[in-house]
PDB file of N, CA and C in Angstrom:
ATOM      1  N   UNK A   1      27.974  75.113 -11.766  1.00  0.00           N
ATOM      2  CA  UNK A   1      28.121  75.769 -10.462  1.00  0.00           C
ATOM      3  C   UNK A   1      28.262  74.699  -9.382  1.00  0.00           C
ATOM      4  N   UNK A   2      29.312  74.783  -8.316  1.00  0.00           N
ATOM      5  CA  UNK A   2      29.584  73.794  -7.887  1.00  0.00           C
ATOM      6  C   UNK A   2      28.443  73.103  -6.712  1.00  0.00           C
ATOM      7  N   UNK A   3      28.209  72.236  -6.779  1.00  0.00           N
ATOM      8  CA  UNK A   3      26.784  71.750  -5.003  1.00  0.00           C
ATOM      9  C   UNK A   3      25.326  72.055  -6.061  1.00  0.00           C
ATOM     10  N   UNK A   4      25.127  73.110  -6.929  1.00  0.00           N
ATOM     11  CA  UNK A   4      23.920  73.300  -7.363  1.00  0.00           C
ATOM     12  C   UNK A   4      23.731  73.953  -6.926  1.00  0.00           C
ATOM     13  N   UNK A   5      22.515  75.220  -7.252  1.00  0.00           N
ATOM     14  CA  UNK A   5      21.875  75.964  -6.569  1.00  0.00           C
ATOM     15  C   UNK A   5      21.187  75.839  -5.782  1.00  0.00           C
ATOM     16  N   UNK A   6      20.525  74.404  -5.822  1.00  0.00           N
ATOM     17  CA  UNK A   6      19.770  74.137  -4.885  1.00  0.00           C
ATOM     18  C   UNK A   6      20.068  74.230  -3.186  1.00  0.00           C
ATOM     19  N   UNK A   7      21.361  73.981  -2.728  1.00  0.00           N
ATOM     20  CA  UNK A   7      21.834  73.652  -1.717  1.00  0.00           C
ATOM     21  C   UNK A   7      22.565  75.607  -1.351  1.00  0.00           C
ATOM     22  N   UNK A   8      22.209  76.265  -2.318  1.00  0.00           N
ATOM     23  CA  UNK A   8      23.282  77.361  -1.912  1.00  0.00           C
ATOM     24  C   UNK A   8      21.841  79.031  -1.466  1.00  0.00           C
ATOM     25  N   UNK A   9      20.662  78.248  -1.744  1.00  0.00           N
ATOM     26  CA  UNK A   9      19.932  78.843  -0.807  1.00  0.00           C
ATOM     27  C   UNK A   9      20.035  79.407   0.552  1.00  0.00           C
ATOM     28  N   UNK A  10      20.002  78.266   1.573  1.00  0.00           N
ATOM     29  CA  UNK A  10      19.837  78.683   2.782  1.00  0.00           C
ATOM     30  C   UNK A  10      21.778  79.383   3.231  1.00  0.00           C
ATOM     31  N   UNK A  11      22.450  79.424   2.531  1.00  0.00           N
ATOM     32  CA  UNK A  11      24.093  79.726   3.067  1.00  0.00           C
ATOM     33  C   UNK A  11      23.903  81.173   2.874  1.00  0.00           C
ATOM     34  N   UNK A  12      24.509  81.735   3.713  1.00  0.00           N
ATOM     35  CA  UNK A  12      25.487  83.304   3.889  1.00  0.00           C
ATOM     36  C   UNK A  12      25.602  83.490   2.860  1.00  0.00           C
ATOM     37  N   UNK A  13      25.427  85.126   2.087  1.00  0.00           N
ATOM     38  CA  UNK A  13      26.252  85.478   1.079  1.00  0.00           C
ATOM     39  C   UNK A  13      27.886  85.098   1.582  1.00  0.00           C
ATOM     40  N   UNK A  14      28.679  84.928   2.603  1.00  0.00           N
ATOM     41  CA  UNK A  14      30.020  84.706   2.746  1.00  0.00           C
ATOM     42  C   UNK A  14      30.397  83.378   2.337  1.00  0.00           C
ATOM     43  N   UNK A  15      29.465  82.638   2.676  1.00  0.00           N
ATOM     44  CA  UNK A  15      29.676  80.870   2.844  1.00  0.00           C
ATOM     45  C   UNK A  15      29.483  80.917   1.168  1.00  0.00           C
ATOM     46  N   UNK A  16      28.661  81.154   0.587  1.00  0.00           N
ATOM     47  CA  UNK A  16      28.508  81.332  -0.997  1.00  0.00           C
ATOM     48  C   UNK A  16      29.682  81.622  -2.020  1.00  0.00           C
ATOM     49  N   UNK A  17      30.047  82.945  -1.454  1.00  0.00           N
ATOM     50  CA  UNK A  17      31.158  83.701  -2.246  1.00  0.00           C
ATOM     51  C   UNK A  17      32.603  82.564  -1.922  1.00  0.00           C
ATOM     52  N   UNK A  18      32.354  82.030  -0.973  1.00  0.00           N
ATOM     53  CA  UNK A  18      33.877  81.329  -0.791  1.00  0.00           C
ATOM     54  C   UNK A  18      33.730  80.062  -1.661  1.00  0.00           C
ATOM     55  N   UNK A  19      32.416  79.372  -1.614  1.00  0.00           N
ATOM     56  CA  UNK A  19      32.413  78.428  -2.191  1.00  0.00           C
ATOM     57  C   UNK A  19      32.084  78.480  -4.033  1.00  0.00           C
ATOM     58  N   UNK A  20      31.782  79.619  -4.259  1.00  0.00           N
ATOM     59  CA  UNK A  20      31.608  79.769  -5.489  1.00  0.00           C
ATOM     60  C   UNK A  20      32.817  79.853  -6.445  1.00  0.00           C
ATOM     61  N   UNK A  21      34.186  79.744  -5.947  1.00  0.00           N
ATOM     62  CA  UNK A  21      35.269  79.115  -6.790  1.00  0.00           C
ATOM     63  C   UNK A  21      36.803  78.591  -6.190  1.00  0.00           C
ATOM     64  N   UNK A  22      37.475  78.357  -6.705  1.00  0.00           N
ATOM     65  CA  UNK A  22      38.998  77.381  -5.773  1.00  0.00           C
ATOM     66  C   UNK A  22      39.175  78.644  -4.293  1.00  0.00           C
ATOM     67  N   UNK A  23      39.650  77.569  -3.705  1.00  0.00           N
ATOM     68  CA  UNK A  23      40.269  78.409  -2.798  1.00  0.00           C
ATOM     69  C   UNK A  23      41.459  79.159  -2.847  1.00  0.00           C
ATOM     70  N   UNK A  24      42.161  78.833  -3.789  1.00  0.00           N
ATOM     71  CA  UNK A  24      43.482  79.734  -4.413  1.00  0.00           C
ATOM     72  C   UNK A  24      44.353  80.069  -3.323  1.00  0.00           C
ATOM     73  N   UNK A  25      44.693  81.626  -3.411  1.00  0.00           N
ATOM     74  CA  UNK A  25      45.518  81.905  -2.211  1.00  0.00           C
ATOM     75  C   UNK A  25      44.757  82.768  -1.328  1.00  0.00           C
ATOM     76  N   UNK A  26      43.391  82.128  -1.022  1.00  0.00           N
ATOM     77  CA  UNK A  26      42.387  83.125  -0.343  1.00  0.00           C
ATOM     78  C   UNK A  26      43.302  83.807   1.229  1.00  0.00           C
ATOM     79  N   UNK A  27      43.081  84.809   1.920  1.00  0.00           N
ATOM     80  CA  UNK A  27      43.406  84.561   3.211  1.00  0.00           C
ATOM     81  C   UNK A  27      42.291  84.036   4.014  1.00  0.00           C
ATOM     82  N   UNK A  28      43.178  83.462   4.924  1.00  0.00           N
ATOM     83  CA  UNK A  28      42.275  82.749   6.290  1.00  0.00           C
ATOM     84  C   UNK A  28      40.896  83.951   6.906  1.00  0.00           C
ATOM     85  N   UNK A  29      41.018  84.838   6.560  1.00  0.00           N
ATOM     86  CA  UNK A  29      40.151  86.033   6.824  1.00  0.00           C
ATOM     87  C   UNK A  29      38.752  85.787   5.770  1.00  0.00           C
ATOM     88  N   UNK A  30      38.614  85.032   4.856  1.00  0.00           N
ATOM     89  CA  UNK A  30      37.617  84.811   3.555  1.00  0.00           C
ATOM     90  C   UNK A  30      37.174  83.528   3.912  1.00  0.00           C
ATOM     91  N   UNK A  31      37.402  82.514   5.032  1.00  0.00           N
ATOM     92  CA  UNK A  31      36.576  81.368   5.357  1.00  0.00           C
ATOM     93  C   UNK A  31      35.441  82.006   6.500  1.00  0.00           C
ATOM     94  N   UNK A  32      33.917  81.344   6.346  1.00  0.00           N
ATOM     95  CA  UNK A  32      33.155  81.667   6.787  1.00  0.00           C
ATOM     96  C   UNK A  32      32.851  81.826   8.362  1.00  0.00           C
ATOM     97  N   UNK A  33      33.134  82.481   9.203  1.00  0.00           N
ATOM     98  CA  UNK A  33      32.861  82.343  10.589  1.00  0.00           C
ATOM     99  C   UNK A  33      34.192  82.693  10.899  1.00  0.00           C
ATOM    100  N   UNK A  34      35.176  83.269  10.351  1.00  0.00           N
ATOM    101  CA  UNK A  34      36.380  83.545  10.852  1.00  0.00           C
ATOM    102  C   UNK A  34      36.430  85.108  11.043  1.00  0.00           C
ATOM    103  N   UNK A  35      35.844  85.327  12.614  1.00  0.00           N
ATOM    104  CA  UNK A  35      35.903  87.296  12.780  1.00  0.00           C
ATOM    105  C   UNK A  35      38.009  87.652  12.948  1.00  0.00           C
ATOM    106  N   UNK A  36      37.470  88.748  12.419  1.00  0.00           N
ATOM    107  CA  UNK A  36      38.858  89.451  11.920  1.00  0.00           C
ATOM    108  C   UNK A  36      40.150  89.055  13.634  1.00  0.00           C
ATOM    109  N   UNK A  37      39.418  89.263  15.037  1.00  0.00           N
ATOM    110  CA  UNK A  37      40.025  88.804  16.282  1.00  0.00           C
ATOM    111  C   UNK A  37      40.779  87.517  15.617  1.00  0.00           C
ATOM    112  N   UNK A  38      39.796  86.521  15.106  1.00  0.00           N
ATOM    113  CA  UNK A  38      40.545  84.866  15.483  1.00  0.00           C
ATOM    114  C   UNK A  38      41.160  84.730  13.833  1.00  0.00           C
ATOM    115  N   UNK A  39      41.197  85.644  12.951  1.00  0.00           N
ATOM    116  CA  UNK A  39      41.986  85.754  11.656  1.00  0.00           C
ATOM    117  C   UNK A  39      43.566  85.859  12.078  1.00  0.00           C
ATOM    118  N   UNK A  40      43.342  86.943  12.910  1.00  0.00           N
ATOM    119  CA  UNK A  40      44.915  87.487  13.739  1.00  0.00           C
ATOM    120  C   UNK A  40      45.411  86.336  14.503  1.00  0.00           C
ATOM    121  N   UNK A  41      44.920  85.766  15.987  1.00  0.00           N
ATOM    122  CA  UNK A  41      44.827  84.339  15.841  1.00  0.00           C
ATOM    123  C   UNK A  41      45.659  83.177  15.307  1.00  0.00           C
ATOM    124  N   UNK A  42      44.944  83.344  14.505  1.00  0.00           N
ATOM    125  CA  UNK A  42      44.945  81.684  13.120  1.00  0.00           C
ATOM    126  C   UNK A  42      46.552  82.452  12.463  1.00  0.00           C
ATOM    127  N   UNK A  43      46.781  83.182  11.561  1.00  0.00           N
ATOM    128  CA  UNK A  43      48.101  84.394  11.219  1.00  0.00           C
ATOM    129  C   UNK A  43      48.685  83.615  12.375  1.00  0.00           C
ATOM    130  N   UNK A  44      48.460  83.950  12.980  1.00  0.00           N
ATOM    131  CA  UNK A  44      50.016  84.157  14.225  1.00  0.00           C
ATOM    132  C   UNK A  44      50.537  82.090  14.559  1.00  0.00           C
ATOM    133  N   UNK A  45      49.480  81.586  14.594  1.00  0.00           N
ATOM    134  CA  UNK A  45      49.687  80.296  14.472  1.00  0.00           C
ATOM    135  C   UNK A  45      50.405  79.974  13.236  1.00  0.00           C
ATOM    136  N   UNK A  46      49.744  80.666  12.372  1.00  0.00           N
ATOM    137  CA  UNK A  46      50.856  79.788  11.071  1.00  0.00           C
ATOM    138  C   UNK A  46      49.622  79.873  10.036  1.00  0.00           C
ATOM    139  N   UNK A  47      48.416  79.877  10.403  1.00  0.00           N
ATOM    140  CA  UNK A  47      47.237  79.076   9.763  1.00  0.00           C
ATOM    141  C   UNK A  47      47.128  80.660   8.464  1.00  0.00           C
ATOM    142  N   UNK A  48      47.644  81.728   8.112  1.00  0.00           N
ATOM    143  CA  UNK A  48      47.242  82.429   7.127  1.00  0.00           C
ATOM    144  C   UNK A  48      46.525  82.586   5.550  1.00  0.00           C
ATOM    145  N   UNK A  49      46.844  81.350   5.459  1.00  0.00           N
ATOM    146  CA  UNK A  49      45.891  81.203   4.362  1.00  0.00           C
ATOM    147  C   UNK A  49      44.669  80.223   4.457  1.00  0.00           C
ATOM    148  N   UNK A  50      43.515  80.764   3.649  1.00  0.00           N
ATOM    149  CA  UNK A  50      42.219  79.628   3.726  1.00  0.00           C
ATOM    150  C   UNK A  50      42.541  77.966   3.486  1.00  0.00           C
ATOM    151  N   UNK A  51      43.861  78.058   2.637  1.00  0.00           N
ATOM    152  CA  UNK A  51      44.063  76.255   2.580  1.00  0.00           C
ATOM    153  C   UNK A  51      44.527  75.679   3.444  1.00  0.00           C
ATOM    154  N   UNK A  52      45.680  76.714   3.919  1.00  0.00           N
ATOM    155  CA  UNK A  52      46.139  76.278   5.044  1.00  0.00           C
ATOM    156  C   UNK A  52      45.143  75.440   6.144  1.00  0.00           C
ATOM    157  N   UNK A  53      44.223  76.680   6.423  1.00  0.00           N
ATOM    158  CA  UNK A  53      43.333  76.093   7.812  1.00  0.00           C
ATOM    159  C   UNK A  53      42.562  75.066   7.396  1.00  0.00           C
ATOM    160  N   UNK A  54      42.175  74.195   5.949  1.00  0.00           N
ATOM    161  CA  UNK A  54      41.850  73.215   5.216  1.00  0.00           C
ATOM    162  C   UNK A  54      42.370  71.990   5.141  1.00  0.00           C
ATOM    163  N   UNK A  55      43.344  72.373   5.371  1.00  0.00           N
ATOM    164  CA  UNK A  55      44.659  71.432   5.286  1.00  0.00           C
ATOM    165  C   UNK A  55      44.411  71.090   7.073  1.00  0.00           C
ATOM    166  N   UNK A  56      44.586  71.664   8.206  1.00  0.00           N
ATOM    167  CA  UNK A  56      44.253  71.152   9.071  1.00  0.00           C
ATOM    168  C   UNK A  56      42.885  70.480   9.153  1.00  0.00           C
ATOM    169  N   UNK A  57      41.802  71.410   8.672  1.00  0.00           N
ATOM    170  CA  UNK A  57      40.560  70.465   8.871  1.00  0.00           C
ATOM    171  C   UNK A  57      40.275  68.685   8.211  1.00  0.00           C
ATOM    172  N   UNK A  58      41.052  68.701   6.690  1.00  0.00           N
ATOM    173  CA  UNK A  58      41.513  67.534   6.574  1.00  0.00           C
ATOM    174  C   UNK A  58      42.499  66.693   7.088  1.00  0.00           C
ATOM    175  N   UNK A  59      43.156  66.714   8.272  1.00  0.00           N
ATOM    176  CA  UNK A  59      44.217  66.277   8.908  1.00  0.00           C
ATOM    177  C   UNK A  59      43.403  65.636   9.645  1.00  0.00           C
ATOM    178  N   UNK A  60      42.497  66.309  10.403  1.00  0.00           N
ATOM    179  CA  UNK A  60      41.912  65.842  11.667  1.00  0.00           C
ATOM    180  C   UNK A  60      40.475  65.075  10.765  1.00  0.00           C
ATOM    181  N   UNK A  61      40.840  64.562   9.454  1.00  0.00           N
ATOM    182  CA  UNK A  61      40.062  63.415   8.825  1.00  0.00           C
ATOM    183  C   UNK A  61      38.554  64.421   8.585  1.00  0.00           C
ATOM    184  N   UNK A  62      38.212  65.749   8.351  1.00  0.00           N
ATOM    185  CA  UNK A  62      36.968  66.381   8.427  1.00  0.00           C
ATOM    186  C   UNK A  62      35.937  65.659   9.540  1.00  0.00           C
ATOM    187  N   UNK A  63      36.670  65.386  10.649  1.00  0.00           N
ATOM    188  CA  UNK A  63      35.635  65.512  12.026  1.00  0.00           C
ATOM    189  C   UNK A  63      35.422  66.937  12.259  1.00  0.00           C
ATOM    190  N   UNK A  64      34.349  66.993  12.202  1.00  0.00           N
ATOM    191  CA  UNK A  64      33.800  68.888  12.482  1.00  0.00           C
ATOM    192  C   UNK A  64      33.850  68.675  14.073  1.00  0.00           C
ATOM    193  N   UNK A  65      33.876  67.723  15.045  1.00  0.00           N
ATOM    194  CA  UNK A  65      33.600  68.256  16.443  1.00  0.00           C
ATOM    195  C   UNK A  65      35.260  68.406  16.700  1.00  0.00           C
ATOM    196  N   UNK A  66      35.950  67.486  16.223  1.00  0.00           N
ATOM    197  CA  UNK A  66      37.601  67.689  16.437  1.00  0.00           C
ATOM    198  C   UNK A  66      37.932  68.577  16.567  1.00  0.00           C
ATOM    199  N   UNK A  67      37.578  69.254  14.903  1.00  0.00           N
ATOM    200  CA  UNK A  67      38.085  70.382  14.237  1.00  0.00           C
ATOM    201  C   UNK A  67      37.604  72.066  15.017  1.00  0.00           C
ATOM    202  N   UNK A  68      36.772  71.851  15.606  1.00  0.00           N
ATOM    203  CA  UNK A  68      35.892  72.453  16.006  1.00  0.00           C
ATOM    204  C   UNK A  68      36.426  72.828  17.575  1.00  0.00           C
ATOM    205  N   UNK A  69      36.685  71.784  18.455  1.00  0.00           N
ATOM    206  CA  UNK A  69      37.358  72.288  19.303  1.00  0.00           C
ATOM    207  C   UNK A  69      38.591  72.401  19.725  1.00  0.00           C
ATOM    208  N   UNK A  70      39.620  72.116  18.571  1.00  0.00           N
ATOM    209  CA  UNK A  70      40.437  72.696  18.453  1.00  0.00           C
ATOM    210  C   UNK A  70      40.495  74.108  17.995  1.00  0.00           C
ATOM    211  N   UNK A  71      39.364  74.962  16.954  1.00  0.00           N
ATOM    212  CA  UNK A  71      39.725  76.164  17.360  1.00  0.00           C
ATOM    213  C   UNK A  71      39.217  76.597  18.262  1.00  0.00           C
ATOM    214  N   UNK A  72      38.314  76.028  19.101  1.00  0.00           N
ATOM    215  CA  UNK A  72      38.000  76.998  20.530  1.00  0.00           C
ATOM    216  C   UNK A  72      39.270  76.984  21.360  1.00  0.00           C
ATOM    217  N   UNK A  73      40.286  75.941  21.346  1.00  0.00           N
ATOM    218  CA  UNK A  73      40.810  75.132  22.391  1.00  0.00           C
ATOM    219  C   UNK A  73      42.479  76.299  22.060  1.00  0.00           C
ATOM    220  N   UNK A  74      42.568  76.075  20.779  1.00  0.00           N
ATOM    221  CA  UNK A  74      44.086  76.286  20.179  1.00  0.00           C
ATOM    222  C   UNK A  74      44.091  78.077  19.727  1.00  0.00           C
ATOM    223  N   UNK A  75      42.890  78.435  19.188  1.00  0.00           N
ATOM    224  CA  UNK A  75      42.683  79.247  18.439  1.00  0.00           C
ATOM    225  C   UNK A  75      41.728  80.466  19.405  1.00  0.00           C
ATOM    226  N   UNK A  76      41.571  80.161  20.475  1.00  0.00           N
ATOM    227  CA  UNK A  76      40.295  81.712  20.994  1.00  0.00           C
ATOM    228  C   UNK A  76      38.857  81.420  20.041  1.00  0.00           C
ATOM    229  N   UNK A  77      38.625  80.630  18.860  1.00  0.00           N
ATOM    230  CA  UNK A  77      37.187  80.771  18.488  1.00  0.00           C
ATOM    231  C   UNK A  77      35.884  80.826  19.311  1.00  0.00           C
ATOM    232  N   UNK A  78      35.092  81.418  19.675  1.00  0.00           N
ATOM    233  CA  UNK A  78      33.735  80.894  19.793  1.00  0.00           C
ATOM    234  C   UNK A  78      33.048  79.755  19.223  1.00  0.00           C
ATOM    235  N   UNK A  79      31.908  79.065  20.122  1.00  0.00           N
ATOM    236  CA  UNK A  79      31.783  77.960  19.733  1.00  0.00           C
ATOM    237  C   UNK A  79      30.743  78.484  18.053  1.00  0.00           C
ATOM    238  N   UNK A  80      30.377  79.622  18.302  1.00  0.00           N
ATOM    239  CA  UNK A  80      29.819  79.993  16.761  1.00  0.00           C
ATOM    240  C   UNK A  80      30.762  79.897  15.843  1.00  0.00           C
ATOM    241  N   UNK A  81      31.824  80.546  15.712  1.00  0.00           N
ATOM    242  CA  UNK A  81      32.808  80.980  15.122  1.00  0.00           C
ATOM    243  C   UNK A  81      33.163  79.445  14.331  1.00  0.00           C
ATOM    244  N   UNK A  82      33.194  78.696  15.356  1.00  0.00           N
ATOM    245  CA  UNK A  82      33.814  76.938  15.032  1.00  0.00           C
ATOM    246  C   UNK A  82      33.046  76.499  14.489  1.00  0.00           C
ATOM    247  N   UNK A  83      31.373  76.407  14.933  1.00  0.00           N
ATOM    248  CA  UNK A  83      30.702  75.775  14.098  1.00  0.00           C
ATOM    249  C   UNK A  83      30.734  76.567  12.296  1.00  0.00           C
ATOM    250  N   UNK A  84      30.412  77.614  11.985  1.00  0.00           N
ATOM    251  CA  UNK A  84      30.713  78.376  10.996  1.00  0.00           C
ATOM    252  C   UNK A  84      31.270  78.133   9.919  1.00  0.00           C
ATOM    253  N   UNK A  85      32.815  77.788  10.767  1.00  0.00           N
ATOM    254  CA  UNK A  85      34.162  77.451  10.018  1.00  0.00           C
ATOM    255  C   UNK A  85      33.949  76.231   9.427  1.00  0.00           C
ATOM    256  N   UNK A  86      33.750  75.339  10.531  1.00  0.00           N
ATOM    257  CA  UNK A  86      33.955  73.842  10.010  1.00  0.00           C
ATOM    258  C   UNK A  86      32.881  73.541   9.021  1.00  0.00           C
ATOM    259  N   UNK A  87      31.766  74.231   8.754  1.00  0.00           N
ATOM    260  CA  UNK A  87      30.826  74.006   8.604  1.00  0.00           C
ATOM    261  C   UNK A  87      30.830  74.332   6.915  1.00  0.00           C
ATOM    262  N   UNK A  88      31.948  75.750   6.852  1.00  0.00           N
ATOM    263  CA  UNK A  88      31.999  75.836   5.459  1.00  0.00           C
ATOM    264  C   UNK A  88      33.132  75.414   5.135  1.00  0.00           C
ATOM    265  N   UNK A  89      34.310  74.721   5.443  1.00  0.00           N
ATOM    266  CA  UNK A  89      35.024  73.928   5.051  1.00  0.00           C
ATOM    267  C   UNK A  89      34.539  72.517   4.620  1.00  0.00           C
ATOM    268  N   UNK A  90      33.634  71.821   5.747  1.00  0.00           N
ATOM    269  CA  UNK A  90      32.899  70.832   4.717  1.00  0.00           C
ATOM    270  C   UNK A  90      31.958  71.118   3.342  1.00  0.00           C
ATOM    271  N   UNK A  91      31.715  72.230   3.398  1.00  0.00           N
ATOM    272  CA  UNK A  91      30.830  72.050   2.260  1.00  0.00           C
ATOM    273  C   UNK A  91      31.832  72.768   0.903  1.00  0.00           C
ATOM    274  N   UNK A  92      32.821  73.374   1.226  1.00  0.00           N
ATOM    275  CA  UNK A  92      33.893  73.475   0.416  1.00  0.00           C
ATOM    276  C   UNK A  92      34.447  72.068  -0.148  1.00  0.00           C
ATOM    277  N   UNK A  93      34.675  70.833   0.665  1.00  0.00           N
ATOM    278  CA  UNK A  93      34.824  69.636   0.198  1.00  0.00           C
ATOM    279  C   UNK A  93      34.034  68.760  -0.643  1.00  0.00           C
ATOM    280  N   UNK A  94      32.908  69.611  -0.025  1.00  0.00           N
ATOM    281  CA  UNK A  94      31.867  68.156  -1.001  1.00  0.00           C
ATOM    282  C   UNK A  94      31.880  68.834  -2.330  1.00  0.00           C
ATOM    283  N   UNK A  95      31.903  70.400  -2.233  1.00  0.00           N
ATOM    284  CA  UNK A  95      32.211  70.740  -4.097  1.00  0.00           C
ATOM    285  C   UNK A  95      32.932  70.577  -4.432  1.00  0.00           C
ATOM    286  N   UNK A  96      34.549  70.502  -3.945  1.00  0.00           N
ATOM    287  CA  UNK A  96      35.294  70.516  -4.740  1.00  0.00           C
ATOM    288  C   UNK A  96      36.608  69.351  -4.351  1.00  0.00           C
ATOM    289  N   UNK A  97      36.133  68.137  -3.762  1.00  0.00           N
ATOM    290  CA  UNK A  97      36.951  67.275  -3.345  1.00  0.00           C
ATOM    291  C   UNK A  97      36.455  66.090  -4.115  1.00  0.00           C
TER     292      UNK A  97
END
């Protein structure tokens, strides 16, 4: 199981379920902290799939504050929403990068 169980305690059943296998062709709607408003959003940018918006968070080198206010900045996120996101995209990396 990827991270261990140990670490998958304190996470969201959402943050869990995403990280509990590839990201495949998830939609951008199945990363954690992404409300259905900034899904539509992210879609309309281009960003529709979960790798997609991965693929940016590794662009911007996984700086979570970068990454972070660029979707407040680009995207309408809340600063919850951003922390959320970035938050389970890194830990999507450390399992499976």
């Amino acid at each position: 199981e990827p991270g261990g169980t140990k670490d998958m305690d304190h996470m969201s059943p959402r943050l869990r379920a995403f990280l509990s296998e590839p990201i495949g062709e998830k939609d951008v709607a199945w990363v954690d902290g992404i409300s259905h408003e900034l899904a539509i959003n992210l879609v309309t940018k281009g960003f529709n799939k979960a790798y997609v918006l991965l693929g940016q968070f590794l662009l911007m080198h996984k700086r979570e504050a970068e990454f972070q206010k660029w979707l407040i900045c680009c995207c309408g996120a809340t600063e919850f929403e951003a922390r959320e996101c970035s938050n389970c995209l890194k830990e999507w990396c450390s399992c499976f990068l």
